[in-house]
Protein backbone atom coordinates (compact mmCIF):
# COMPACT_ATOMS: atom_id res chain seq x y z
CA UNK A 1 95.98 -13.39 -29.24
CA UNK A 2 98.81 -14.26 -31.19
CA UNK A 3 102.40 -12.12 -29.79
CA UNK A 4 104.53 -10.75 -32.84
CA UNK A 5 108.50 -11.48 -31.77
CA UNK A 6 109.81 -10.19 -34.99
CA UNK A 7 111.49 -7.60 -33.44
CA UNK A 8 113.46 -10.12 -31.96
CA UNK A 9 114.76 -11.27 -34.94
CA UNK A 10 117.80 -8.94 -35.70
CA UNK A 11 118.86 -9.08 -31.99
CA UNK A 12 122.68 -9.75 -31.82
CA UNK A 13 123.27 -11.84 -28.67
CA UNK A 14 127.28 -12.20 -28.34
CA UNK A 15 127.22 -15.27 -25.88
CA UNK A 16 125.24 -17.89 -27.40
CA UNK A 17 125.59 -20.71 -26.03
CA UNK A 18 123.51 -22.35 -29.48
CA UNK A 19 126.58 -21.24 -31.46
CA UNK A 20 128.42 -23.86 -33.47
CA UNK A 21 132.10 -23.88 -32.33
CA UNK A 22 135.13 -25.32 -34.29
CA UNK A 23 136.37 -28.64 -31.88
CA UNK A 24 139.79 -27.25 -31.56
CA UNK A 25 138.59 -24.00 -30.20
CA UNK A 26 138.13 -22.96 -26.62
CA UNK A 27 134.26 -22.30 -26.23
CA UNK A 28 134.60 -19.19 -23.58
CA UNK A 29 137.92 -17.97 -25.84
CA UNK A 30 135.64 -18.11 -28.76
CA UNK A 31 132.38 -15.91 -26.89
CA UNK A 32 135.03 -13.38 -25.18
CA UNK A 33 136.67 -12.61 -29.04
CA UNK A 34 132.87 -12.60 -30.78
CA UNK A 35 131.59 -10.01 -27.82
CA UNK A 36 135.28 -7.86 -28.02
CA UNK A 37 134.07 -7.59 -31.97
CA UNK A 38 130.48 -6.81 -31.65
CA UNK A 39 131.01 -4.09 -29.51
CA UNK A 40 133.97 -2.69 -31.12
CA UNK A 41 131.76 -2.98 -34.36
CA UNK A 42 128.87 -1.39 -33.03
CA UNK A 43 131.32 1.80 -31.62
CA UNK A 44 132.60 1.95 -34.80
CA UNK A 45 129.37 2.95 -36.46
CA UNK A 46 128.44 5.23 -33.53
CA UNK A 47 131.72 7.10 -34.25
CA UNK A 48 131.66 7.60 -37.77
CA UNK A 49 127.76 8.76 -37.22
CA UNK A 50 128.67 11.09 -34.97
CA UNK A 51 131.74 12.47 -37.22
CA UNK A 52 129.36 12.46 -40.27
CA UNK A 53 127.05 14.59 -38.90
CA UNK A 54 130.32 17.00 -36.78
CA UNK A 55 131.14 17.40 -40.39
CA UNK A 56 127.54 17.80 -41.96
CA UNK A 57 127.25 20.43 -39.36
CA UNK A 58 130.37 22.00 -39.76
CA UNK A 59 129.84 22.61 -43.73
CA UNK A 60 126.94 23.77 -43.57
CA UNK A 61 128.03 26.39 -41.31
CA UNK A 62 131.66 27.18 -43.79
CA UNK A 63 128.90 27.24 -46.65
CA UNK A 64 126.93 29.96 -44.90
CA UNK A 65 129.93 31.82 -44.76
CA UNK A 66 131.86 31.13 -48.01
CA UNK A 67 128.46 32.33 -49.81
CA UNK A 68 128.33 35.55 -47.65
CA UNK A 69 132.17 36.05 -48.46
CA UNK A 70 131.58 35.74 -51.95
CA UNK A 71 128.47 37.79 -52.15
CA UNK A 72 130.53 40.36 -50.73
CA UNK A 73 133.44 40.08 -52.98
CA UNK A 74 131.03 39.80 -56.10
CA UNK A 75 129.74 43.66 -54.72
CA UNK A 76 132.84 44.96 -54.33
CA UNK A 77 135.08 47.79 -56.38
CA UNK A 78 138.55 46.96 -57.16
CA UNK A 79 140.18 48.97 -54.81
CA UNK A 80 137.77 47.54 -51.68
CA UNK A 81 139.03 43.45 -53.10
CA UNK A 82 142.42 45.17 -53.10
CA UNK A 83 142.07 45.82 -49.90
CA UNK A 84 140.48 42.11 -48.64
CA UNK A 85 143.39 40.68 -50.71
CA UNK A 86 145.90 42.71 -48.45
CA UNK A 87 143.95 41.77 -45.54
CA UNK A 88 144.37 38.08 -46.55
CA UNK A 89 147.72 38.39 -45.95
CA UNK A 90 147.35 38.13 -42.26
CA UNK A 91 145.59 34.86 -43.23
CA UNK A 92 148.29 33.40 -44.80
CA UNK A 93 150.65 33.55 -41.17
CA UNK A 94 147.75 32.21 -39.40
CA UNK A 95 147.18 29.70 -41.46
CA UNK A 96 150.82 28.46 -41.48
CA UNK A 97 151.36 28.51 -37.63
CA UNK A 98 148.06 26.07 -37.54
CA UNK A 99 149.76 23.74 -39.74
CA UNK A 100 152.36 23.47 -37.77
CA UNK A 101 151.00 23.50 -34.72
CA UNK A 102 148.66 20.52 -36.48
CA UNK A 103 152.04 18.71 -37.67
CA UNK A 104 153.88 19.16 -34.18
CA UNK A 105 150.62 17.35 -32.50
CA UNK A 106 150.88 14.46 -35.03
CA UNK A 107 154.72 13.96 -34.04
CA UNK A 108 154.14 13.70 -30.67
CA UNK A 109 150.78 11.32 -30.86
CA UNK A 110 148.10 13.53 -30.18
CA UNK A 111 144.61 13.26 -32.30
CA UNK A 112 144.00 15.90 -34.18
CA UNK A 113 140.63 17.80 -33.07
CA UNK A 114 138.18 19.06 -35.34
CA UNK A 115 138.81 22.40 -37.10
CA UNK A 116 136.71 25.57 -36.28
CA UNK A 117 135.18 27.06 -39.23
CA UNK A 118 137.52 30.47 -38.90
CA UNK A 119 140.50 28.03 -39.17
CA UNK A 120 138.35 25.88 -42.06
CA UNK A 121 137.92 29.58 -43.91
CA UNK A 122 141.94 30.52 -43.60
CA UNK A 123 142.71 27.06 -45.08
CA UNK A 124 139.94 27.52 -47.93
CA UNK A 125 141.55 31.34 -48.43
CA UNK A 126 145.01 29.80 -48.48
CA UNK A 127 144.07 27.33 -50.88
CA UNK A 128 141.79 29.43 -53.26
CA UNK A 129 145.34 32.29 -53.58
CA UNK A 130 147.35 29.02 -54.16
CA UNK A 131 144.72 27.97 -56.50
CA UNK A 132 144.58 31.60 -57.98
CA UNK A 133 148.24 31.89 -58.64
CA UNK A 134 148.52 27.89 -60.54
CA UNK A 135 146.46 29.52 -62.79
CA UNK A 136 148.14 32.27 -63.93
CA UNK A 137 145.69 34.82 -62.85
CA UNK A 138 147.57 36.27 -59.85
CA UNK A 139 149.55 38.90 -62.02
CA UNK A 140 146.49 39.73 -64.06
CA UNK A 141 144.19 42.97 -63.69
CA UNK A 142 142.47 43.26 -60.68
CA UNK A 143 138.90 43.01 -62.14
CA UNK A 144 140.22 39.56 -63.72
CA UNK A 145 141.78 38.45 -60.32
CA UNK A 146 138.24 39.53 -58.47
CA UNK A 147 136.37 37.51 -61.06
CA UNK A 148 138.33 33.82 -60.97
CA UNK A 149 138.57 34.38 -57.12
CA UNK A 150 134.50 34.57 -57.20
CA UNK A 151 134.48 31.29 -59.63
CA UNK A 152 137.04 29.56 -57.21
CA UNK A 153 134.68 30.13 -54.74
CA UNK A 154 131.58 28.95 -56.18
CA UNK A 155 133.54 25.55 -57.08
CA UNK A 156 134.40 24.97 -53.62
CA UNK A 157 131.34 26.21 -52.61
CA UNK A 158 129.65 23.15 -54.61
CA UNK A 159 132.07 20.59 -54.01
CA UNK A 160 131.13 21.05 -50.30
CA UNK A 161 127.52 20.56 -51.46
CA UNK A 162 128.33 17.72 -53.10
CA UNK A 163 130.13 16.42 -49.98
CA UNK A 164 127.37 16.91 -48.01
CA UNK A 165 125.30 14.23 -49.94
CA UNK A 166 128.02 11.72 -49.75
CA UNK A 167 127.71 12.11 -46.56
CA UNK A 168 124.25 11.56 -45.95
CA UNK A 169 124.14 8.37 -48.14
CA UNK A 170 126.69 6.94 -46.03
CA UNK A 171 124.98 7.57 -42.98
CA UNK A 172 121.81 6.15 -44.46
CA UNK A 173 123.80 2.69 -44.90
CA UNK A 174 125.07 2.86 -41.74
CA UNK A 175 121.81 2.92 -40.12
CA UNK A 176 120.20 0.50 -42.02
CA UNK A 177 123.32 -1.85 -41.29
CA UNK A 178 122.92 -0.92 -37.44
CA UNK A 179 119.21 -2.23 -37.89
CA UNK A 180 120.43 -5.87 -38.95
CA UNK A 181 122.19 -5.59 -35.72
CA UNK A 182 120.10 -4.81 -32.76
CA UNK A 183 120.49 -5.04 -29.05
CA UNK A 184 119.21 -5.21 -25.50
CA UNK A 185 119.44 -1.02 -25.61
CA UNK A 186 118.23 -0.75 -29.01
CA UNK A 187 114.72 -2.69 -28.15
CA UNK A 188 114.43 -1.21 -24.83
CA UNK A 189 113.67 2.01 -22.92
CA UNK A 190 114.24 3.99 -19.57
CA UNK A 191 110.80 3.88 -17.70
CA UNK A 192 111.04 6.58 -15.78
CA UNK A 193 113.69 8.36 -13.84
CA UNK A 194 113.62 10.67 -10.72
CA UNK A 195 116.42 13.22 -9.39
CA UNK A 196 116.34 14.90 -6.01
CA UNK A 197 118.15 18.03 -5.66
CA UNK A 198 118.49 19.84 -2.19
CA UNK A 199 119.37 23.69 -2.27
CA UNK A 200 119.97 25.31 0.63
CA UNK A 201 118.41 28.91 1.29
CA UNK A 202 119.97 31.77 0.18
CA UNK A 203 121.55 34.02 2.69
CA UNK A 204 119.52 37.01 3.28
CA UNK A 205 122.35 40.50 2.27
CA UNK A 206 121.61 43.79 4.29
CA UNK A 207 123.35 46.30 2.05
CA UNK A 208 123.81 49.15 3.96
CA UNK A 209 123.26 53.01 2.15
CA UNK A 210 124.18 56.24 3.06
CA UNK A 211 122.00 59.35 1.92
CA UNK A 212 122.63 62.94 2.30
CA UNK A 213 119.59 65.03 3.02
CA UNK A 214 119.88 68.63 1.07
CA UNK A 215 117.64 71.53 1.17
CA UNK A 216 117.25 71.26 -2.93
CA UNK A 217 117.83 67.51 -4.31
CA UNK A 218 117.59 69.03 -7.55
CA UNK A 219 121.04 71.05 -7.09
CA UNK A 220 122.89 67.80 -7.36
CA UNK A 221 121.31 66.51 -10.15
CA UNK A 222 122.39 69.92 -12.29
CA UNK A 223 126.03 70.07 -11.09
CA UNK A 224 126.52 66.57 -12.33
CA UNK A 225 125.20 66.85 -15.60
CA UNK A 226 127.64 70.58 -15.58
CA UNK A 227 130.42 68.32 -14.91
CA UNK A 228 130.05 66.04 -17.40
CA UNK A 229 129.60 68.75 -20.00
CA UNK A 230 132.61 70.40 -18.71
CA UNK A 231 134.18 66.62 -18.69
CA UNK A 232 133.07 66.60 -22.78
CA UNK A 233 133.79 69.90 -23.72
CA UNK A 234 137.70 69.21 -22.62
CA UNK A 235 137.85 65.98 -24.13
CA UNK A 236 136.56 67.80 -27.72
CA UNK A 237 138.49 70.53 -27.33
CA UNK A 238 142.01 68.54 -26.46
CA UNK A 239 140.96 66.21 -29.77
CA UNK A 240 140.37 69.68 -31.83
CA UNK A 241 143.72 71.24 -30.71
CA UNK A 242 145.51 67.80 -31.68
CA UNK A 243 144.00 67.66 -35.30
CA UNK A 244 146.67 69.00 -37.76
CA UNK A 245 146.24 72.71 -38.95
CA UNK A 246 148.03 72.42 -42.60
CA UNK A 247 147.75 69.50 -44.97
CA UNK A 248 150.75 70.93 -46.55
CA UNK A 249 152.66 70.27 -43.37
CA UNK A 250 151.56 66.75 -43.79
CA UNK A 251 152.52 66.03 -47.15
CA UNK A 252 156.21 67.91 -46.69
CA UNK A 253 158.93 65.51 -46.71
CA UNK A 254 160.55 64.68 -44.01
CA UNK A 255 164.21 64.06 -43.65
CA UNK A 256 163.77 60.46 -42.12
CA UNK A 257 160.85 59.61 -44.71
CA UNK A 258 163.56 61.00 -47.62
CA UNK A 259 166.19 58.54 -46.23
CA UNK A 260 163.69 55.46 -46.10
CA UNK A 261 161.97 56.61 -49.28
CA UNK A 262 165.32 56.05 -51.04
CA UNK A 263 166.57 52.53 -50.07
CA UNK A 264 166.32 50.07 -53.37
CA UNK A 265 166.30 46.52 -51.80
CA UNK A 266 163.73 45.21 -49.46
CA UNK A 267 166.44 43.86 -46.54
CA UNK A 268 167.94 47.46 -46.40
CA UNK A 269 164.00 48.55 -45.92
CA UNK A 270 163.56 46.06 -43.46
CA UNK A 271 166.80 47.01 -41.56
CA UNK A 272 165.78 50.34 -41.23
CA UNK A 273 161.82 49.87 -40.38
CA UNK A 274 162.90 47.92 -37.46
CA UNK A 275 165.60 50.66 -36.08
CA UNK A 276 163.09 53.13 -36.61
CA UNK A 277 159.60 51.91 -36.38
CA UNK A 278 158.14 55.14 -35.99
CA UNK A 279 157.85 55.39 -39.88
CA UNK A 280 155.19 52.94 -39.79
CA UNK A 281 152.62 55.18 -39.91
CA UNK A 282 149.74 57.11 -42.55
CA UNK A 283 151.17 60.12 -42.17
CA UNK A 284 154.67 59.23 -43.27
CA UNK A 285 152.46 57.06 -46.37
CA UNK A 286 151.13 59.99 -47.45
CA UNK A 287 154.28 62.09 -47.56
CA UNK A 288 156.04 59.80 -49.51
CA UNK A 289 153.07 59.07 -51.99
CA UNK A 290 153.03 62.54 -52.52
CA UNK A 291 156.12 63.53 -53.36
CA UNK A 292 156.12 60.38 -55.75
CA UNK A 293 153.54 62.07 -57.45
CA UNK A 294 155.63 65.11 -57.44
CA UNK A 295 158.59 63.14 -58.94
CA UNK A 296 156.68 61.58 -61.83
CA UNK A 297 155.62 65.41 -62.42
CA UNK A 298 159.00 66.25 -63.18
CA UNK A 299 160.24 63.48 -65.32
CA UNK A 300 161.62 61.86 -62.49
CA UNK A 301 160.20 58.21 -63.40
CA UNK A 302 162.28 55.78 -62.20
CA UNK A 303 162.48 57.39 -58.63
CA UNK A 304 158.75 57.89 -58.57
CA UNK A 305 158.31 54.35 -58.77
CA UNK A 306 161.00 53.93 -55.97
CA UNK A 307 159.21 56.42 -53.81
CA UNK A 308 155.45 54.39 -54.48
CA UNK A 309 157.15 50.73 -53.76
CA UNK A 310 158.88 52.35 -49.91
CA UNK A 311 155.21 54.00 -49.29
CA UNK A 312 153.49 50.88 -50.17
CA UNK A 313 155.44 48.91 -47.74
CA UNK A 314 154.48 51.37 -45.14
CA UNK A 315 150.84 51.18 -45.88
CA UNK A 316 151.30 46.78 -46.10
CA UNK A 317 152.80 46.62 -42.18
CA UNK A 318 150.23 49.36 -40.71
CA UNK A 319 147.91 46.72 -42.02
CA UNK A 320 149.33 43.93 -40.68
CA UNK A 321 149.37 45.19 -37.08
CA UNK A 322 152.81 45.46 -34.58
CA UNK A 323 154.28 41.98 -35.62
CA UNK A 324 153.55 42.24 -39.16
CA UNK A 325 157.31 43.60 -40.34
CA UNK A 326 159.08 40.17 -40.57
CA UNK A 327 156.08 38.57 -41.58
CA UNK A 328 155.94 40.78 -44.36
CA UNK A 329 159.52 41.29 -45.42
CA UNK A 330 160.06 37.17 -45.81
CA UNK A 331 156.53 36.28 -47.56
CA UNK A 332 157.25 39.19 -50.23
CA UNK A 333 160.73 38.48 -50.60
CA UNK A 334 159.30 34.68 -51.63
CA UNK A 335 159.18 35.17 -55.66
CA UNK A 336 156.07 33.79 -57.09
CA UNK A 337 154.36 33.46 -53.76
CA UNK A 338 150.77 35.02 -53.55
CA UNK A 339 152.33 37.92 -51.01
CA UNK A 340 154.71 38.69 -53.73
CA UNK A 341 152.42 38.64 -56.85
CA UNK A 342 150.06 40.39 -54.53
CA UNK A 343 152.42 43.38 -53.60
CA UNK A 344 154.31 43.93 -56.83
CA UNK A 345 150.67 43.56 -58.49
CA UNK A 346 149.69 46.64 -56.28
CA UNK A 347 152.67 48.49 -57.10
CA UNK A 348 152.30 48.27 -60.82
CA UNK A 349 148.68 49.55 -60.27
CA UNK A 350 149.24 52.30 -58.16
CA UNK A 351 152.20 53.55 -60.17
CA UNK A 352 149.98 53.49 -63.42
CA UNK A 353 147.40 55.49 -61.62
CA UNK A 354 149.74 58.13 -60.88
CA UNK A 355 151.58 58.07 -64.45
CA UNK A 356 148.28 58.29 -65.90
CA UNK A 357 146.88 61.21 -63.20
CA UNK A 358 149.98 63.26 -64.04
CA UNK A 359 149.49 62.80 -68.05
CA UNK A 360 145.94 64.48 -67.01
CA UNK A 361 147.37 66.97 -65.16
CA UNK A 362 150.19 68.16 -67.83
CA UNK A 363 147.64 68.15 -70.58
CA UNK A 364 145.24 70.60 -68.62
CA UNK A 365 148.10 72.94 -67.80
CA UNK A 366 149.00 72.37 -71.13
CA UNK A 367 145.64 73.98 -72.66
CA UNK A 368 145.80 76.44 -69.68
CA UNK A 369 148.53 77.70 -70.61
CA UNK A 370 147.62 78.12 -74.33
CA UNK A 371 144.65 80.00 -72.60
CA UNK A 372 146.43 82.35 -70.33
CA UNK A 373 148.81 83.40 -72.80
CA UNK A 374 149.84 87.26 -73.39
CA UNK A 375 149.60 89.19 -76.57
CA UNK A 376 150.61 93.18 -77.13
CA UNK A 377 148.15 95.60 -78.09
CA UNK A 378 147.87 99.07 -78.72
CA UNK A 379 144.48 100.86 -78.39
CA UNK A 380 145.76 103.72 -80.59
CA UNK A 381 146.98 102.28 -84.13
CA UNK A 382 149.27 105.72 -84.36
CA UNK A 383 151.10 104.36 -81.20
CA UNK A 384 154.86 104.46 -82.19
CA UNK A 385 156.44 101.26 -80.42
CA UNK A 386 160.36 101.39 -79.81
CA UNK A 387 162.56 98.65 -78.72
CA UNK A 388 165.77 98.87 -76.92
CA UNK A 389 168.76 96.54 -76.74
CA UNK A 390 171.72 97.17 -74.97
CA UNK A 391 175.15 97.22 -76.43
CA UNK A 392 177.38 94.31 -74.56
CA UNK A 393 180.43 96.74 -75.23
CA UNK A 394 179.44 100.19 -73.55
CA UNK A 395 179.98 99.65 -69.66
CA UNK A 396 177.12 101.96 -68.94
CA UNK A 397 174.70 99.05 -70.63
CA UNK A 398 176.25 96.01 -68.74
CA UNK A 399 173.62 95.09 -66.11
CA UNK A 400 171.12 96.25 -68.77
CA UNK A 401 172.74 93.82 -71.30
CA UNK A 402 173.11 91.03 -68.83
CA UNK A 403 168.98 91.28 -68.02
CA UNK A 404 168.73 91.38 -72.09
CA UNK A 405 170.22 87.92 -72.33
CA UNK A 406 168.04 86.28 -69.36
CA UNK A 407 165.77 86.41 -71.74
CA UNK A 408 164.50 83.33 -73.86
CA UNK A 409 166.62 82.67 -76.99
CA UNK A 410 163.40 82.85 -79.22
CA UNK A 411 162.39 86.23 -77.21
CA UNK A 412 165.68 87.61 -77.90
CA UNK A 413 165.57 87.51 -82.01
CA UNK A 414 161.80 89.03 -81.66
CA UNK A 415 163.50 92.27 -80.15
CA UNK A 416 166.24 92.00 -83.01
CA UNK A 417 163.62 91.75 -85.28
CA UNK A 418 161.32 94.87 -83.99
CA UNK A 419 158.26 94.27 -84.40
CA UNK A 420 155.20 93.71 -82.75
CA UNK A 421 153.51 90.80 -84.38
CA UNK A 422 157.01 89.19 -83.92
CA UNK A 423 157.56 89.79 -80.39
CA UNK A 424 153.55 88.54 -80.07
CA UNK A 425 154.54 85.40 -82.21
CA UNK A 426 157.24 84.45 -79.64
CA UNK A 427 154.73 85.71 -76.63
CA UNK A 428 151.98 82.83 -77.89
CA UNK A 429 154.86 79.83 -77.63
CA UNK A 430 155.14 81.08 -73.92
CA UNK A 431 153.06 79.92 -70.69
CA UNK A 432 151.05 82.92 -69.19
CA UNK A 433 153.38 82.68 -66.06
CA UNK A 434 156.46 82.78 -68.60
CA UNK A 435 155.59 85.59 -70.89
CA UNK A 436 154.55 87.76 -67.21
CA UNK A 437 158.04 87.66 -66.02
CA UNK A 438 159.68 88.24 -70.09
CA UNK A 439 157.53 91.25 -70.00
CA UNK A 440 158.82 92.10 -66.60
CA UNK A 441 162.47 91.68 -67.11
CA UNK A 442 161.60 93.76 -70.49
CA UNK A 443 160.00 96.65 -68.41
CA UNK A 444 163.19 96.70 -65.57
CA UNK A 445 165.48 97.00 -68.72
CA UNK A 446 163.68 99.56 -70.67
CA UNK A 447 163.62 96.79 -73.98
CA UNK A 448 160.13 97.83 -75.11
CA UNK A 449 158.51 101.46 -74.96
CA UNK A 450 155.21 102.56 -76.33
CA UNK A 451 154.51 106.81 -76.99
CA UNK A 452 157.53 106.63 -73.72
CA UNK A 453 155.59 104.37 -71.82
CA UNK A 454 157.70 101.00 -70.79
CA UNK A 455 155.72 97.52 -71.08
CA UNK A 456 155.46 95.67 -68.13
């Protein structure tokens, strides 16, 4: 039977004694130098194995994730990636302490360990918003932002894929290197192996129990269950009696929301949110959002947008939790950063929203109006309608007279005129609500009279 030894034949021996040495070289300093680089050779490839296939692992887990993320932001409305782009603001602090924390270690010596994938996904946020903002699409619409965040995604998303192949190749060449250098562990095998463990007994416990004998064990089962009902029906009713009772309460101003609502630069803002922190709350959000509304109602424009920029900061630092107000206050204040683009970006929005909700508004009161609008009518033709107006000289006519020019200007020359399809003519240029309270002030002064009857 002939023996095969060519497994033998890639075995790495590091003290031959067959080896050829130089004549002015020590023999054993020569053996001691070629077994110090075989072995550090063959750790070498164990270690970058091993980190290949750490960071084989490791993407494939940040790809499961970065595909979930940007399923979800693919399904999203614009207000809900609003939202996750407020959210990511958080991100950006966390992100920054770890490079720092990262840069510290590297001062003082220490090796770096291997990222978790959360910290892998803030650095891939981080860098997509960086990303998003060299290419000019960070002040765009929010549909436009949404849609080059998704395709930032998806290129990340294959260059990791990409990686991933790169790194299997290399691997592949490692091992096939590590086979044209064998040794004694390689080509050999643990035979078997035996472990004795001794346990000692576990202690034996007598637990010790105390039960009350009753005439009806029933009795305590029912007053247990009555006092957690009664336990319930307090909790429910103390949660009821807290709820507020008037959403106009809510949305009233209050004098401290007034104050903050009307600061113009961000360091005053910031001066007072951290005297009075109590502000940072919805409630206070929704007060001033409202009566920004109100503002851009009346033609107040330039303070509306005041009023939705304070309100917005509010809703930013309830996001951000307890610590977020300096956090906040020095990324926005950063011009061009991706905090700043983000919140100005948001403000512009939510100030069009409202501009464009009150043009809405006006235009339906507008046709209301046309709708609701009073006209005079007699049911008898033969009706004889008289019209009063007081003399400014008698003294007898001067609280009549002074009611008489209360009246609109327009309104005024119908009566001088005296007649009816005048005093209509002016009547259709009025609101409903307007021409009521003409034809009231008319009746109280006695300006129009039908067969003796005055027109109210």
């Amino acid at each position: 039977m002939v023996l095969d030894y060519s497994k033998w034949d890639n075995l790495e021996i590091s003290d031959d004694s067959d080896v050829e040495i130089h004549p002015n070289i020590e023999k054993g300093t020569f053996i001691r130098l070629r077994q110090q680089k075989i072995r550090q050779d063959r750790e070498n490839r164990a270690a970058e194995i091993n980190n290949l296939q750490t960071e084989i692992k490791l993407n494939r887990d940040l790809m499961a994730q970065i595909s979930a993320l940007r399923a979800g932001i693919e399904a999203e409305t614009t207000q809900e990636f609003s939202d996750r782009l407020l959210d990511w603001m958080a991100v950006i602090e966390r992100q920054t302490k770890f490079l720092k924390r990262r840069e510290d270690e590297a001062k003082r010596g220490i090796p770096p360990a291997v990222p978790t994938v959360d910290e892998m996904m803030d650095g891939l946020i981080l860098r997509v918003q960086e990303e998003l903002v060299a290419s000019g699409k960070a002040r765009a619409e929010i549909s436009e932002k949404q849609a080059e965040t998704v395709k930032l995604f998806a290129k990340h998303l294959e260059n990791l894929k990409n990686r991933e192949s790169e790194a299997n190749k290399r691997i592949e060449s490692i091992q096939k290197e590590q086979r044209l250098h064998i040794s004694a562990d390689d080509v050999s095998k643990e035979g078997f192996s035996k472990t004795i463990i001794t346990k000692s007994d576990k202690e034996k416990k007598t637990v010790k129990t105390k039960t009350v004998e009753v005439l009806n064990p029933h009795v305590l089962e029912i007053s247990e269950a009555q006092d957690e009902i009664k336990k319930s029906t307090k909790e429910n009713v103390e949660i009821i009696k807290n709820e507020p009772e008037d959403e106009e309460e809510i949305l009233e101003l209050s004098a401290i929301n007034k104050k903050f609502a009307e600061l113009k630069t961000m360091s005053q803002s910031q001066d007072f949110i951290l005297s009075n922190i109590q502000i940072i709350n919805e409630k206070n959000s929704d007060q001033i959002f409202a009566h920004a509304f109100q503002l851009q109602m009346e033609g107040k424009h330039s303070l509306a947008k005041q009023y939705v920029k304070q309100a917005l900061i509010i809703t930013y630092i309830l996001k951000m939790g307890s610590y977020g107000t300096k956090v906040f206050f020095s990324k926005v204040e950063q011009a061009g950063s991706p905090a700043h683009n983000l919140f100005y970006g948001d403000l512009e929005q939510k100030y069009n929203h409202i501009t464009e909700r009150c043009k809405v508004i006006q235009a339906e009161q507008a046709e209301e109006d046309v709708v609701e609008s009073i006209q005079l009518q007699t049911d008898n033709p033969d009706n004889q309608i008289r019209i009063f107006i007081p003399d400014e000289n008698v003294e007898e006519q001067a609280e009549q007279y002074k009611l008489y020019k209360s009246l609109p200007e327009g309104f005024q020359q119908a009566l001088r005129v005296g007649t009816i399809d005048e005093i209509n003519k002016s009547l259709a240029t009025m609101s409903g609500k307007q021409a009521e309270d003409v034809l009231a002030i008319c009746g109280e002064g006695g300006f129009l009279v039908i067969d003796e009857e005055i027109l109210v």
